[in-house]
Structures are given as C-alpha cells and as structure tokens.
C-alpha atoms as a PDB file:
ATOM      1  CA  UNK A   1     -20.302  -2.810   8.790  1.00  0.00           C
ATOM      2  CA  UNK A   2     -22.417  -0.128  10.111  1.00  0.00           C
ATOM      3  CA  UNK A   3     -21.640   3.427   8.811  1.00  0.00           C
ATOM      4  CA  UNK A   4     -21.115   4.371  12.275  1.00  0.00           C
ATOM      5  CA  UNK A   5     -17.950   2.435  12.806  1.00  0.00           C
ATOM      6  CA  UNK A   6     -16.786   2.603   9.087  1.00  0.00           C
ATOM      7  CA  UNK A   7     -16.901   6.459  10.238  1.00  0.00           C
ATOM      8  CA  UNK A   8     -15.098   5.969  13.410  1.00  0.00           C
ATOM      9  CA  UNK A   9     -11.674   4.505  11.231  1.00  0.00           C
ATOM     10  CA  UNK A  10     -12.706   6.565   8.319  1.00  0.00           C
ATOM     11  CA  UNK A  11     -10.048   9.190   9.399  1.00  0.00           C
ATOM     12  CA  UNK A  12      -7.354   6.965   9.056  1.00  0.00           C
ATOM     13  CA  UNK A  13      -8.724   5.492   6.313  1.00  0.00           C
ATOM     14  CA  UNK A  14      -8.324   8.956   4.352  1.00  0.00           C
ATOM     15  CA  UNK A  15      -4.701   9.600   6.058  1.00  0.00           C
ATOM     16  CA  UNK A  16      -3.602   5.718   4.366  1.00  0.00           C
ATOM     17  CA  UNK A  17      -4.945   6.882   0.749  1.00  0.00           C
ATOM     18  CA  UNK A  18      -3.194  10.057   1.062  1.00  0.00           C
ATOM     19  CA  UNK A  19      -0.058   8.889   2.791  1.00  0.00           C
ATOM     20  CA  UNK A  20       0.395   5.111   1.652  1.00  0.00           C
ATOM     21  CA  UNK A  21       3.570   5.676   0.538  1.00  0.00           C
ATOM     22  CA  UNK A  22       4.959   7.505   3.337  1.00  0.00           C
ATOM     23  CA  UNK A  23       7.550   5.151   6.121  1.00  0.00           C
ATOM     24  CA  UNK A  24       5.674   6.805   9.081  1.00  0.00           C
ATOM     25  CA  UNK A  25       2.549   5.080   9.116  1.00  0.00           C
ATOM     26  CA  UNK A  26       1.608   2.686  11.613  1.00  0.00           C
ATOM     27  CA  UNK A  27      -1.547   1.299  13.136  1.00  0.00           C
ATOM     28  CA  UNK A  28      -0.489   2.526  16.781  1.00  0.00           C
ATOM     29  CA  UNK A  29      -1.016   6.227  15.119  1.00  0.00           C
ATOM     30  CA  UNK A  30      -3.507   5.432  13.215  1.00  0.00           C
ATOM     31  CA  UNK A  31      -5.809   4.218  16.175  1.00  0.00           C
ATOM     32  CA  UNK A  32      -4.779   7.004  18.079  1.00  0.00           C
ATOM     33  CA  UNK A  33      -6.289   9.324  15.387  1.00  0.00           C
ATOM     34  CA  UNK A  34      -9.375   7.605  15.071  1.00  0.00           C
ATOM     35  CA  UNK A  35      -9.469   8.063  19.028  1.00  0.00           C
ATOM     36  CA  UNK A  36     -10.083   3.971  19.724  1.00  0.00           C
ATOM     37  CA  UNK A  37      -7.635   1.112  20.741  1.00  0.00           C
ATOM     38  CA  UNK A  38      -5.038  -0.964  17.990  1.00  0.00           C
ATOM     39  CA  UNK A  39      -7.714  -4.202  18.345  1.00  0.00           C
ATOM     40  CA  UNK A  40     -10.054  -2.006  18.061  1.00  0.00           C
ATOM     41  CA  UNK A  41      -8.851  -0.466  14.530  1.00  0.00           C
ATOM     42  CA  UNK A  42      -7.474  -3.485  13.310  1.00  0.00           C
ATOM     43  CA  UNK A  43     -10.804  -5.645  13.780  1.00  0.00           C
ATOM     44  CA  UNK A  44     -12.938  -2.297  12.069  1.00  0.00           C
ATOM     45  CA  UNK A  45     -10.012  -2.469   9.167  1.00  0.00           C
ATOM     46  CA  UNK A  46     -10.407  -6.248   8.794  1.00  0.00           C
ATOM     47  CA  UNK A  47     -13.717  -5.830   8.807  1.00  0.00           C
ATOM     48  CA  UNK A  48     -14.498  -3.272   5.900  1.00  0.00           C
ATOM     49  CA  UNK A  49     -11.335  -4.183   3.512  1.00  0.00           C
ATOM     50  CA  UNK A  50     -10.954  -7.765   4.420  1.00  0.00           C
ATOM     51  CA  UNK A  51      -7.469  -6.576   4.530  1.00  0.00           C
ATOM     52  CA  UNK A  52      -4.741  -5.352   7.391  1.00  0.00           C
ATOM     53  CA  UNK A  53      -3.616  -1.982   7.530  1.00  0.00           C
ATOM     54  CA  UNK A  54      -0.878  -3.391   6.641  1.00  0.00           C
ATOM     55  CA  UNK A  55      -1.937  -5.336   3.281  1.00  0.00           C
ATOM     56  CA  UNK A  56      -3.915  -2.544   2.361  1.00  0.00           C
ATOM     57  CA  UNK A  57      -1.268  -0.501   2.580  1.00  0.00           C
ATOM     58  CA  UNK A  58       1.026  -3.217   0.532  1.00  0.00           C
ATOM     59  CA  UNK A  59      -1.527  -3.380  -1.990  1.00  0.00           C
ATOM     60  CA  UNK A  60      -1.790   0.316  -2.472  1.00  0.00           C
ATOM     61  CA  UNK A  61       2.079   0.727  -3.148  1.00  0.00           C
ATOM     62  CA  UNK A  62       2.021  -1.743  -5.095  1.00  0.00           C
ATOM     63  CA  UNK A  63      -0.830  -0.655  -7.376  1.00  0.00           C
ATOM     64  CA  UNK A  64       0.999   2.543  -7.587  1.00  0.00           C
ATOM     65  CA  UNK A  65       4.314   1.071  -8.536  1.00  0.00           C
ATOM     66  CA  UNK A  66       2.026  -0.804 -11.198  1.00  0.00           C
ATOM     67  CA  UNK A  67       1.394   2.136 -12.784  1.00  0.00           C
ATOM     68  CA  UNK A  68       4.447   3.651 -12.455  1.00  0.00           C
ATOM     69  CA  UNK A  69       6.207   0.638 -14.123  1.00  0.00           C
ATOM     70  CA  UNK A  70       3.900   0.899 -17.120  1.00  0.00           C
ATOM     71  CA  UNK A  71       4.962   4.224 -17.604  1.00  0.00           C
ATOM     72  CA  UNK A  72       8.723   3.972 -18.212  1.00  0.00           C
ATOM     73  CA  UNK A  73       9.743   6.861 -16.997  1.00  0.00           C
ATOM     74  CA  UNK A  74      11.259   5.466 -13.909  1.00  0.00           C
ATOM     75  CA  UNK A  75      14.348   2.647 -12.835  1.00  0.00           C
ATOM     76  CA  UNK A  76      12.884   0.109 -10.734  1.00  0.00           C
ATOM     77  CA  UNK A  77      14.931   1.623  -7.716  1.00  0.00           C
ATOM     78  CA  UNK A  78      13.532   5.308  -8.691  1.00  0.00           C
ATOM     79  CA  UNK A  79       9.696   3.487  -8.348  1.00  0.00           C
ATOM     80  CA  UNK A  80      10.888   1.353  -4.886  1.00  0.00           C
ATOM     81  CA  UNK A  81      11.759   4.784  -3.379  1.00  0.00           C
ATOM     82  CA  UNK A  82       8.711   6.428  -5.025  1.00  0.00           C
ATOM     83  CA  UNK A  83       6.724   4.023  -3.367  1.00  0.00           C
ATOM     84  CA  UNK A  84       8.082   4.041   0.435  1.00  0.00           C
ATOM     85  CA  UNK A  85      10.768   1.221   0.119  1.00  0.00           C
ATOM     86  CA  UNK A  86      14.137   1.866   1.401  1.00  0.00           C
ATOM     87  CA  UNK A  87      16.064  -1.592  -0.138  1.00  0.00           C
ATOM     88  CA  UNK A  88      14.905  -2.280  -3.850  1.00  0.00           C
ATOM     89  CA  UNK A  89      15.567  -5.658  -3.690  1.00  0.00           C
ATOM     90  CA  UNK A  90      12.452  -5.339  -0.634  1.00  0.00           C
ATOM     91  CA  UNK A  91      10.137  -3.566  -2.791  1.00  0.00           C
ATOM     92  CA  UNK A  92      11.078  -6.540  -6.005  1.00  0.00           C
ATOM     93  CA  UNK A  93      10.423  -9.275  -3.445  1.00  0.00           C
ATOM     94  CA  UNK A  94       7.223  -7.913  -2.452  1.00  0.00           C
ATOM     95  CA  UNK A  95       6.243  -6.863  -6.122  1.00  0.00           C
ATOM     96  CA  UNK A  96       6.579 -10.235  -7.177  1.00  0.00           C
ATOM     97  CA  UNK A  97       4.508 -11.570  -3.914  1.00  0.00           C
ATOM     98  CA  UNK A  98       2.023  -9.556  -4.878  1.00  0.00           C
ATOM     99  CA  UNK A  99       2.061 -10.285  -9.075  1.00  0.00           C
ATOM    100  CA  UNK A 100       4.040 -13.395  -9.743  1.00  0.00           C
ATOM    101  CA  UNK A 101       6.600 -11.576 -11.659  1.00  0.00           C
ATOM    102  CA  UNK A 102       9.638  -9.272 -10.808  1.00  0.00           C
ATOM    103  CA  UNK A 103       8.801  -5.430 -11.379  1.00  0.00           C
ATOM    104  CA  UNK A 104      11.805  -5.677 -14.058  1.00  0.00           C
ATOM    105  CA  UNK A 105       9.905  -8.221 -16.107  1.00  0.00           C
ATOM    106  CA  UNK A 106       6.340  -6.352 -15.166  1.00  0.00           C
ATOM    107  CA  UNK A 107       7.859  -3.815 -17.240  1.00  0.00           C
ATOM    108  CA  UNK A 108       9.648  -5.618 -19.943  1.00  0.00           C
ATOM    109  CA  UNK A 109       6.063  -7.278 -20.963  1.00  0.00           C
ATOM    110  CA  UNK A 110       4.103  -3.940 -20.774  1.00  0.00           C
ATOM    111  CA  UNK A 111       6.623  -2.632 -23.390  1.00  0.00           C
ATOM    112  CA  UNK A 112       6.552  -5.463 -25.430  1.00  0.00           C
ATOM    113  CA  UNK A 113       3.171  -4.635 -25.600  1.00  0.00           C
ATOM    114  CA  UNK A 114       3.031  -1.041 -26.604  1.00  0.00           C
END
C-alpha cells in the first residue's frame, strides 16, 4: 500500500494500539477520525493487516490476555475484563478460537512449565 493511504488510516491505526481493549471502538468512529468513509477504512485496513478492524482488534486482546495468562497474577475473569470482555465465558470462547485451548488450560501448561 502506498504510504499515502497507510497515512490516511494511520490515525486510527494508533487510537486501536492504544485503545484495543477499550468497548467503545468501532469502525464508524474510526473512519470518521481518519476523515474517509467505513468502505473506505475497512478496504485500507484489509489492505495493510490482511485483517478487519475487527480481527485485529481480536488478535490484539488476545495477545494481551496471552501474556497476562502467563503471568499468574490474574483469574481468567480478572484478564476477560482486563481485556474489554464483559461475559468471561465470551472472552474463553474466543481465546480458544483464537489458540485451540481454553485460557484456563493456556495457563495450566505455562505453569507446568515454569
């Protein structure tokens, strides 16, 4: 992609890192920061992450919970709210979507581990 588009969504871009775990973000506001329509944004997204907003956002929650679960310090429902889920049980389905395993056994093998 050109670096003038990537620059065009790049504010967004920057809000997503920052916020990703925050309930409030969605691609109507995010293409109305960026100044440029929702197809608009969504085909520049797709286009540089080969992603959604949407799965990029998944995917950085859920590398965050990843780390989160290796630490210990939190219960799985501590890290689901950490991570901008409401219902645990929606933040274990998607955890195990994303890695195969539930976020309870995630953790249960990284301690076995250590």
């Amino acid at each position: 992609m050109p670096s003038g588009k990537e620059l065009l969504i790049q504010p967004a871009v920057d809000t997503i890192n920052r916020d990703f775990t925050s309930n409030d973000l969605s691609v109507k506001d995010m293409a109305r920061l960026c100044g440029i329509s929702e197809a608009y944004f969504r085909r520049l997204f797709m286009d540089k992450f080969s992603l959604s907003p949407k799965e990029y956002i998944i995917k950085l929650r859920m590398e965050h919970a990843k780390r989160l679960l290796e630490s210990g310090q939190f219960s799985v429902s501590e890290i689901a709210l950490m991570c901008g889920y409401f219902e645990p049980c929606h933040f274990s389905r998607e955890f195990k979507k994303h890695y195969g395993v539930s976020p309870a056994y995630y953790r249960s093998q990284n301690a076995e581990e250590k």
